[in-house]
Protein backbone atom coordinates (compact mmCIF):
# COMPACT_ATOMS: atom_id res chain seq x y z
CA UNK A 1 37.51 18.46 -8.36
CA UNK A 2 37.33 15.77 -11.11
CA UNK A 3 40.52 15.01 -12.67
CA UNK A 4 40.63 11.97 -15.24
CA UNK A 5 43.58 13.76 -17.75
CA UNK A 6 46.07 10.92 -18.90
CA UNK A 7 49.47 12.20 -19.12
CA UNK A 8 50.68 8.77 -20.77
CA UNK A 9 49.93 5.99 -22.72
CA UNK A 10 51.36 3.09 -21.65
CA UNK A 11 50.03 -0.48 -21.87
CA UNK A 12 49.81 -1.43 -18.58
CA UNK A 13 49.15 -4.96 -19.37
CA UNK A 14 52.29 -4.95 -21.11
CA UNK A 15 53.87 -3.30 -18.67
CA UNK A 16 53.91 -6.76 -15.87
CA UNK A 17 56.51 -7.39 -14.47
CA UNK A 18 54.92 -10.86 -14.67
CA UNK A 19 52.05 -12.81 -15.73
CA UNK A 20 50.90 -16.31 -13.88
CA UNK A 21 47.54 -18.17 -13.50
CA UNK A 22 44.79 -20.41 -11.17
CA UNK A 23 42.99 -22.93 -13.35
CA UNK A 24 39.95 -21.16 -11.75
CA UNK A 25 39.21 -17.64 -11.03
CA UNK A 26 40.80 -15.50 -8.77
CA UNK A 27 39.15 -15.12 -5.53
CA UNK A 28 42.17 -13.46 -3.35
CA UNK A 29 45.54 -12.69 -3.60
CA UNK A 30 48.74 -11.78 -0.79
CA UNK A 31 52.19 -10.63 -0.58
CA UNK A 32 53.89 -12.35 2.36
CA UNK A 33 56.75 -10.01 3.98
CA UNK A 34 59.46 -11.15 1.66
CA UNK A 35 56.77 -10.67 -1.70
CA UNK A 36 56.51 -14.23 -2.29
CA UNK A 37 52.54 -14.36 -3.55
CA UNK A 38 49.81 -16.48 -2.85
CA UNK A 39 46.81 -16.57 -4.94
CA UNK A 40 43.59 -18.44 -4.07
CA UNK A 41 40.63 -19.25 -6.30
CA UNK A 42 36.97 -19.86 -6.42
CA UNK A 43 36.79 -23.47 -6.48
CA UNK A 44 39.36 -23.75 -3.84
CA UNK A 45 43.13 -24.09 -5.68
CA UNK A 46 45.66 -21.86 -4.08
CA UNK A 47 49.36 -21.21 -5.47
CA UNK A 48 52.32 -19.58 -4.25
CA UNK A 49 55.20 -17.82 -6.29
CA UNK A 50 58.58 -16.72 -4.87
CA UNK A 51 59.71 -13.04 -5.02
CA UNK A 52 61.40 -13.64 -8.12
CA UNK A 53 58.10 -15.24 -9.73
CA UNK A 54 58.98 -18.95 -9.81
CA UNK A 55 56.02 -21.25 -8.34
CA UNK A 56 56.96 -23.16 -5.32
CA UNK A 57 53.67 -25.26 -4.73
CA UNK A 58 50.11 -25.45 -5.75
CA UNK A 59 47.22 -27.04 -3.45
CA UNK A 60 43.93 -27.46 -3.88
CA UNK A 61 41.09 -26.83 -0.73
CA UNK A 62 37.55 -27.85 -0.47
CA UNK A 63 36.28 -24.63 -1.60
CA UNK A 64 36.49 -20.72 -2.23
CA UNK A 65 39.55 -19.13 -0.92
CA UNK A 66 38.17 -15.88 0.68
CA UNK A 67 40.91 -14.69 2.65
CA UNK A 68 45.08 -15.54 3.03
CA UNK A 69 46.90 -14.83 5.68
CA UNK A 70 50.90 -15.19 6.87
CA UNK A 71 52.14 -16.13 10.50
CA UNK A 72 55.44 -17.17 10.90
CA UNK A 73 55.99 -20.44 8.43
CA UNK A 74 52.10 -20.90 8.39
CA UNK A 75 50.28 -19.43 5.51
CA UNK A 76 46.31 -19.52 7.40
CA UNK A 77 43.50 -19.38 4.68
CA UNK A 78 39.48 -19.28 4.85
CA UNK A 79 38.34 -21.86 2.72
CA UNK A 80 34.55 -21.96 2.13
CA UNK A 81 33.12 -23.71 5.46
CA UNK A 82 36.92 -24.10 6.73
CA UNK A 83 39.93 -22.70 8.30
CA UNK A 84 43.43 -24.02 7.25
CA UNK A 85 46.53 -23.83 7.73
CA UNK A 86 49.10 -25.04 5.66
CA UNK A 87 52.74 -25.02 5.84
CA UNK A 88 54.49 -21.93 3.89
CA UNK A 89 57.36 -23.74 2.15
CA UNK A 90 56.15 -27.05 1.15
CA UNK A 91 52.04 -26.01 0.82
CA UNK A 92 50.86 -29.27 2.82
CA UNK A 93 47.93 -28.98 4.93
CA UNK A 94 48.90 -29.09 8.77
CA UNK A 95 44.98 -29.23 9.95
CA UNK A 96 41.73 -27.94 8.63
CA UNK A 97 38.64 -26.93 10.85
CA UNK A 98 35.32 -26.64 9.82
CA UNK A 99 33.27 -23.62 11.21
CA UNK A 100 29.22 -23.10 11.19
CA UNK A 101 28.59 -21.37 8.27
CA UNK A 102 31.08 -19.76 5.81
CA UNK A 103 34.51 -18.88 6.84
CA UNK A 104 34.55 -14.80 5.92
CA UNK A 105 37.16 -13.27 7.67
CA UNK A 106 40.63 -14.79 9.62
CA UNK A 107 43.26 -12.65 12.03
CA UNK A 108 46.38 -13.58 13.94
CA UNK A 109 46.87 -11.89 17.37
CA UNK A 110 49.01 -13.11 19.75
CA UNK A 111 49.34 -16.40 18.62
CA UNK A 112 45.75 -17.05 18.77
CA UNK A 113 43.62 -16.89 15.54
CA UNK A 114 40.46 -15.12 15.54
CA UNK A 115 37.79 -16.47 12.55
CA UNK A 116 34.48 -14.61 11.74
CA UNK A 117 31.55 -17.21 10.10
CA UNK A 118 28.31 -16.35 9.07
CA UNK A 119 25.11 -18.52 7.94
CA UNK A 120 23.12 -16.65 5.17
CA UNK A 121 19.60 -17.78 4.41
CA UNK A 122 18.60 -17.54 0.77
CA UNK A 123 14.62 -17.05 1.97
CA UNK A 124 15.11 -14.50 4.11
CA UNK A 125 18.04 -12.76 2.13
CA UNK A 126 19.88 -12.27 4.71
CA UNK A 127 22.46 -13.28 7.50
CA UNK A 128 20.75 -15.69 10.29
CA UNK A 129 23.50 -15.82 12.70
CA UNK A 130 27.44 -15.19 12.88
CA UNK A 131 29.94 -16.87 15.23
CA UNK A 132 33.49 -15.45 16.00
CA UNK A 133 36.18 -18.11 16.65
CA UNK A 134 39.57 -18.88 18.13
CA UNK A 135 41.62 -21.48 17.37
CA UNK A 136 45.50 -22.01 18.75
CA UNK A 137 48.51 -22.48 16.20
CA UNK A 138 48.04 -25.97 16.37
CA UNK A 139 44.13 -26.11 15.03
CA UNK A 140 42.71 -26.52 19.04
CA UNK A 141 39.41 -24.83 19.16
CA UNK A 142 39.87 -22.73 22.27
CA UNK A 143 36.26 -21.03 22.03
CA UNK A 144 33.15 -19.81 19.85
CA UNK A 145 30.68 -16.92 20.69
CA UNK A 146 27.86 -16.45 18.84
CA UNK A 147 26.14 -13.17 17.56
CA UNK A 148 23.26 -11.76 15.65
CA UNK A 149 25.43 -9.44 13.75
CA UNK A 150 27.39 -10.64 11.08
CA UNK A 151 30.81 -9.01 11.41
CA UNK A 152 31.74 -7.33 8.01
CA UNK A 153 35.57 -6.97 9.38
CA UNK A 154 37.89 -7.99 11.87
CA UNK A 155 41.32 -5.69 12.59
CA UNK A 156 43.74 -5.23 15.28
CA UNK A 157 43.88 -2.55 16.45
CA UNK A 158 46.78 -1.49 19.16
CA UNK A 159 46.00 -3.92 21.97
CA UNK A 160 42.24 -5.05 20.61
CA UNK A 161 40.94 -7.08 18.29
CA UNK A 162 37.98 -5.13 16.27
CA UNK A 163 34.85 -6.12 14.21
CA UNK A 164 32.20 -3.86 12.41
CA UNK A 165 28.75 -4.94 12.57
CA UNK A 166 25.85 -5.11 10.38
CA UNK A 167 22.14 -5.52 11.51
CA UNK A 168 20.66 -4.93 13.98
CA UNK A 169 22.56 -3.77 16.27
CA UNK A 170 25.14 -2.80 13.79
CA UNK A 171 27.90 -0.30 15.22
CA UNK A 172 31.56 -1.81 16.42
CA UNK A 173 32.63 -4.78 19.29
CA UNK A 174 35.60 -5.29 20.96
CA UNK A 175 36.31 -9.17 21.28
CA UNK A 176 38.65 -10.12 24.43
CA UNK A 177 40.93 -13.21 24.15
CA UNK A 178 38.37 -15.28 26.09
CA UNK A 179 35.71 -14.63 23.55
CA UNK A 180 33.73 -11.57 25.51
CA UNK A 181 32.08 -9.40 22.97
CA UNK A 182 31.27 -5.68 23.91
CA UNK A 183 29.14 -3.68 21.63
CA UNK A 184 29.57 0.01 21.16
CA UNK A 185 28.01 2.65 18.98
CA UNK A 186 28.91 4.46 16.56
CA UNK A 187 27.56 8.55 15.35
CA UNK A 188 24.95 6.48 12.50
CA UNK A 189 22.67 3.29 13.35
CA UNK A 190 23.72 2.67 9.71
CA UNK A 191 25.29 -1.19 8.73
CA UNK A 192 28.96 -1.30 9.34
CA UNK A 193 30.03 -2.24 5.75
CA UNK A 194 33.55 -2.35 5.26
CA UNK A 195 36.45 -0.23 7.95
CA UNK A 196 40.29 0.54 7.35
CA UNK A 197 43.23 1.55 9.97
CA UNK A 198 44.04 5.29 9.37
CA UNK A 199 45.81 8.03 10.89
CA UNK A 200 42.75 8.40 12.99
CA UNK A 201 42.94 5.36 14.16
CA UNK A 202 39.90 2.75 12.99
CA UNK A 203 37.58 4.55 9.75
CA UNK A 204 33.97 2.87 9.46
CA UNK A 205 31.88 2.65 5.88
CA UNK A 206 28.24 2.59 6.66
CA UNK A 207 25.35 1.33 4.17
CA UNK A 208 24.31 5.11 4.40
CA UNK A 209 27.23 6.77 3.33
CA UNK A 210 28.44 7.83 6.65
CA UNK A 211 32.08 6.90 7.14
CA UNK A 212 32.95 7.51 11.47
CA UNK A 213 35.94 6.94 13.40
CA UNK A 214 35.90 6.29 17.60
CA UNK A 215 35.07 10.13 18.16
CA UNK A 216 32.76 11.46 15.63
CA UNK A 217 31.64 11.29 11.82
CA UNK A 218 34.60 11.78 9.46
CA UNK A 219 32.85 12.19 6.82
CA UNK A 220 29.26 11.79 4.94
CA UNK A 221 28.45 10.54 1.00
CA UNK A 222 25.16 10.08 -0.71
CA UNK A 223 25.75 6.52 -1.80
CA UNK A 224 26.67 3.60 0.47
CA UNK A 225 30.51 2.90 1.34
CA UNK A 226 31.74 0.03 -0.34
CA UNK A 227 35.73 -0.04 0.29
CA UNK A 228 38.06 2.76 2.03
CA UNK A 229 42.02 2.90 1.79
CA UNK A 230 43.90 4.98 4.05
CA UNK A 231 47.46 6.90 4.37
CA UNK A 232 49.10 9.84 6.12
CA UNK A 233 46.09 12.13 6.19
CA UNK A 234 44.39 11.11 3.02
CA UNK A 235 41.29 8.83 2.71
CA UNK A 236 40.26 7.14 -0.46
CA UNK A 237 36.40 5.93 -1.04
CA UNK A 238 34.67 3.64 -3.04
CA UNK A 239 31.11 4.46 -2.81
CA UNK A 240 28.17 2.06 -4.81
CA UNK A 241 27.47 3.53 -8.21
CA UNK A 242 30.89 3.75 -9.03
CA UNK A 243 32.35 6.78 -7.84
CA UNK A 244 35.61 7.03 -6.31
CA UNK A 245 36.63 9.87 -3.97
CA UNK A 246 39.46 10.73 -2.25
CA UNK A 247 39.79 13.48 0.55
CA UNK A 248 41.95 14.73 3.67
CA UNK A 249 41.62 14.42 7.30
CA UNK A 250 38.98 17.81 7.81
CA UNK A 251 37.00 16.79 4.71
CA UNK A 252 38.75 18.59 2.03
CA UNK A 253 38.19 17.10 -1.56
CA UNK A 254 41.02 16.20 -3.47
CA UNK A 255 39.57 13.95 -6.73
CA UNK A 256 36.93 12.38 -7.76
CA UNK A 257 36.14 10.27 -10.86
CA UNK A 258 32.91 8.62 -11.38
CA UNK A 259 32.34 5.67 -13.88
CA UNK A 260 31.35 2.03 -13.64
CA UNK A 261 30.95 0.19 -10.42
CA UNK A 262 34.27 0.02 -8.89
CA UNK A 263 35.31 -4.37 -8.66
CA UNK A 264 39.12 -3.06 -6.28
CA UNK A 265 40.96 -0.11 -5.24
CA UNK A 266 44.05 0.24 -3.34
CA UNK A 267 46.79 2.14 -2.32
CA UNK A 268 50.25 0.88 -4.16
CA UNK A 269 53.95 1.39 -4.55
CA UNK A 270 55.78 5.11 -4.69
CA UNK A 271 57.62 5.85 -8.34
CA UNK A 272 59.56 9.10 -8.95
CA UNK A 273 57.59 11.94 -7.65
CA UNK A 274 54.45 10.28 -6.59
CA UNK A 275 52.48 7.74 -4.58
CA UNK A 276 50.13 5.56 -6.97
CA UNK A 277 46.43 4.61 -6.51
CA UNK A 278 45.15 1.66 -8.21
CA UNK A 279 41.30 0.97 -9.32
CA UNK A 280 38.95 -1.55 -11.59
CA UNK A 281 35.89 -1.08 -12.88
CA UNK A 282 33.45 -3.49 -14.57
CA UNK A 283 30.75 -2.32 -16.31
CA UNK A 284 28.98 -5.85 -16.72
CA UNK A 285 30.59 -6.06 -20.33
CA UNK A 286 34.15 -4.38 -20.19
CA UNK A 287 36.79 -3.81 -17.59
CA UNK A 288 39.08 -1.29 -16.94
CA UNK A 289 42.34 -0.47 -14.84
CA UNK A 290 43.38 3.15 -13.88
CA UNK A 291 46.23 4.33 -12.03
CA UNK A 292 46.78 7.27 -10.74
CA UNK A 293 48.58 10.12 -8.80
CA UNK A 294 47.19 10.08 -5.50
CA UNK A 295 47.87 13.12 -4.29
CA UNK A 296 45.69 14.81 -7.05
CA UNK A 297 44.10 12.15 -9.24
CA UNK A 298 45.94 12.46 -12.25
CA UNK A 299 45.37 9.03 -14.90
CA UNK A 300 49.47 8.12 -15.19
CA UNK A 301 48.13 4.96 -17.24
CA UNK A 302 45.15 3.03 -17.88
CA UNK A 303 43.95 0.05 -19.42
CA UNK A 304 41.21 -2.34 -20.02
CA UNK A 305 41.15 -5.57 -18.22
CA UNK A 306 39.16 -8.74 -17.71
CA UNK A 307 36.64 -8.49 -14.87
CA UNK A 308 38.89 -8.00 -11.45
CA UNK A 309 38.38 -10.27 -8.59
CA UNK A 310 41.02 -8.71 -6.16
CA UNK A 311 43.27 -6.76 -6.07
CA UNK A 312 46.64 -6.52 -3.03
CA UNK A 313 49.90 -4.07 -3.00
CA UNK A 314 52.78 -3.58 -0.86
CA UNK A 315 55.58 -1.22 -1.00
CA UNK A 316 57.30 -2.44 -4.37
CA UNK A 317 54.19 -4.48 -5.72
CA UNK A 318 51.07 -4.29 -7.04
CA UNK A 319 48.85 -7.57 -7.76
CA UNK A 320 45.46 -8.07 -9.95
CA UNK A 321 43.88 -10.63 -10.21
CA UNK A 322 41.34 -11.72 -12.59
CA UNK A 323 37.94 -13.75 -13.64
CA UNK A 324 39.77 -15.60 -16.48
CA UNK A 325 42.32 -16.97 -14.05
CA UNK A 326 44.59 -14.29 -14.74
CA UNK A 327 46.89 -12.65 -12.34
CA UNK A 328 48.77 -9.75 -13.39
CA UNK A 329 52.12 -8.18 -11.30
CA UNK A 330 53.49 -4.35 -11.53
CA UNK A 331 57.02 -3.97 -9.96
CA UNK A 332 57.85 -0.56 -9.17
CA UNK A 333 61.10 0.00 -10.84
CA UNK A 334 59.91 -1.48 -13.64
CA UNK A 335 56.55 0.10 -13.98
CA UNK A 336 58.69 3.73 -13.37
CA UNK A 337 61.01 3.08 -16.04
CA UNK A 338 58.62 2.01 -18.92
CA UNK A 339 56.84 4.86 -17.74
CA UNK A 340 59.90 6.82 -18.56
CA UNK A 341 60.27 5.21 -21.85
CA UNK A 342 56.84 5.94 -22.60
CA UNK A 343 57.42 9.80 -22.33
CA UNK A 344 60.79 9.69 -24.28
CA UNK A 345 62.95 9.84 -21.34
CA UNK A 346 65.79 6.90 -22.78
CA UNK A 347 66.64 6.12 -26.55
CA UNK A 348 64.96 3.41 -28.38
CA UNK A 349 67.28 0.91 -28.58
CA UNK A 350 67.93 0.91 -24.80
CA UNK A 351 63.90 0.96 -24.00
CA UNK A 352 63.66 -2.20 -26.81
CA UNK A 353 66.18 -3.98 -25.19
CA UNK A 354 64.47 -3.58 -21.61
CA UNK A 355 60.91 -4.06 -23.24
CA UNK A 356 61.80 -7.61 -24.08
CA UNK A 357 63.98 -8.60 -21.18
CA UNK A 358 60.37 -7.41 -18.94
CA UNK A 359 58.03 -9.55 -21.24
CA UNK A 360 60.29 -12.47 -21.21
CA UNK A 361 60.18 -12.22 -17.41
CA UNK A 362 56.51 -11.69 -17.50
CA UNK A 363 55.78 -14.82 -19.72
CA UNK A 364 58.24 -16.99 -17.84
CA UNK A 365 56.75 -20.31 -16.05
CA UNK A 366 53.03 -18.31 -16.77
């Protein structure tokens, strides 16, 4: 089933509950547990905004901020070569540690953090070696193991800490808090690209379109898996090419929508009657934002957009952020009730009124 029927036309740009901006272009952004955000950029600057959008601190790294994360008053980044951790309310660096190679991918599991690093060789075209690290709260290198396989995620994952792996031995490894890799297969030899927690526990993208779980092949695409999002049964893909999928647990398609190559997709916040599912394209010229309906694909509003970087939700927020240094915010009361106004649901002069109180917010300390 392809659905792409817009029942509305809102702006969605318009339609923020707030607007704000790097000096650089957006490489990541995060919602803390309280939805204070932190945005990091390419060259390395990284800003955080309270829940009620005022900025708190900016900081600037020594190079692409790849990954954010939040552990107790720390907020733990991956910055180019380095891991660092700074301190959540004032921004100041505590410590910084380099790694070999690129810092990719950073996790917090019982007060240790685990750090994935890879070396890629421009000759070859491909990744040399990989390292997986662990560092205590106070910067200590406690140990580094070394692997072949450069590990294209790291979860936990009840009481285990999990990476997929790419070539050659590709598959999945369980690390152990003393740095003990064990490799297991998978149902495909395929590339682990990209993996998600899901009702079934851990889902796996491969380069060949096969996505597994633990126990067997969940499902199996034409094109290679490029992201996955995951809720209560239902299992969202972004496949290269640009098509989007979603489908249940026994393999039952729900939507699809092909179009340009999909940039970020996500699951987001809940408004009246449905669960929303968020998606950019960019088409190498033009870029475009879609929500929609999860449950059956339905467009509720769409827009274009510069090219999207990233792209992070949680249960009353969605964030976007942008080449141009842009980073736009829905709120989900908000978003529902312009929605509302959109369709004719309140009179005019009570939907003007609201319209500018919401753009005033938007534009405020941008």
């Amino acid at each position: 089933m392809t659905n792409s029927h817009s029942c509305h036309n809102m702006d969605l740009l318009s339609a923020c509950w707030m607007i704000r901006s790097l000096d650089q272009a957006v490489s990541t952004l995060s919602f803390d547990s309280h939805s204070n955000l932190v945005a990091g950029g390419w060259d390395g600057q990284i800003k955080k905004w309270n829940s009620e959008g005022d900025m708190l601190w900016v900081q600037n790294l020594p190079d692409r901020i790849s990954e954010i994360i939040f552990y107790q008053e720390k907020v733990i980044v991956a910055s180019g070569l380095h891991i660092v951790c700074l301190d959540s309310n004032s921004g100041d660096v505590e410590w910084q540690k380099p790694l070999e190679g690129s810092a990719d991918s950073i996790l917090v599991k019982g007060e240790q953090i685990f750090a994935t690093s890879s070396v890629y060789d421009i000759e070859h075209n491909d990744f040399l070696e990989s390292a997986i690290w662990a560092f205590d709260l106070l910067g200590r290198q406690i140990w580094v193991t070394k692997i072949n396989e450069r590990p294209w995620f790291i979860l936990s994952h009840e009481e285990e800490v999990i990476i997929g792996l790419g070539r050659p031995i590709s598959g999945w490894a369980e690390v152990s808090n003393d740095g003990e890799i064990t490799n297991h297969s998978l149902f495909t030899d395929s590339p682990v690209m990209c993996g998600v927690k899901s009702s079934n526990g851990i889902l796996f993208g491969h380069a060949d379109g096969t996505i597994t779980s633990f126990q067997e092949v969940h499902n199996k695409f034409s094109n290679s898996i490029e992201s996955i999002s995951a809720t209560d049964g239902l299992v969202i893909v972004g496949l290269e090419g640009g098509n989007l999928v979603a489908y249940t647990d026994n393999e039952n398609q729900i939507w699809a929508e092909q179009g340009s190559p999909i940039t970020c997709q996500s699951i987001g916040f809940s408004i009246p009657n449905c669960t929303t599912h968020w998606s950019t394209r960019w088409s190498g010229v033009e870029g475009s934002l879609q929500v929609r309906n999860l449950s059956d694909g339905t467009i509720i509003a769409q827009s274009k957009i510069s090219q999207a970087r990233c792209l992070t939700s949680n249960e009353s927020r969605v964030a976007i952020g942008s080449e141009d240094g842009n980073i736009h915010v829905w709120q989900n009361e908000m978003f529902a009730r312009r929605l509302d106004s959109n369709s004719g649901g309140e009179d005019k002069q009570s939907n003007e009124r609201k319209a500018l109180k919401d753009r005033l917010r938007a534009l405020r300390n941008k």
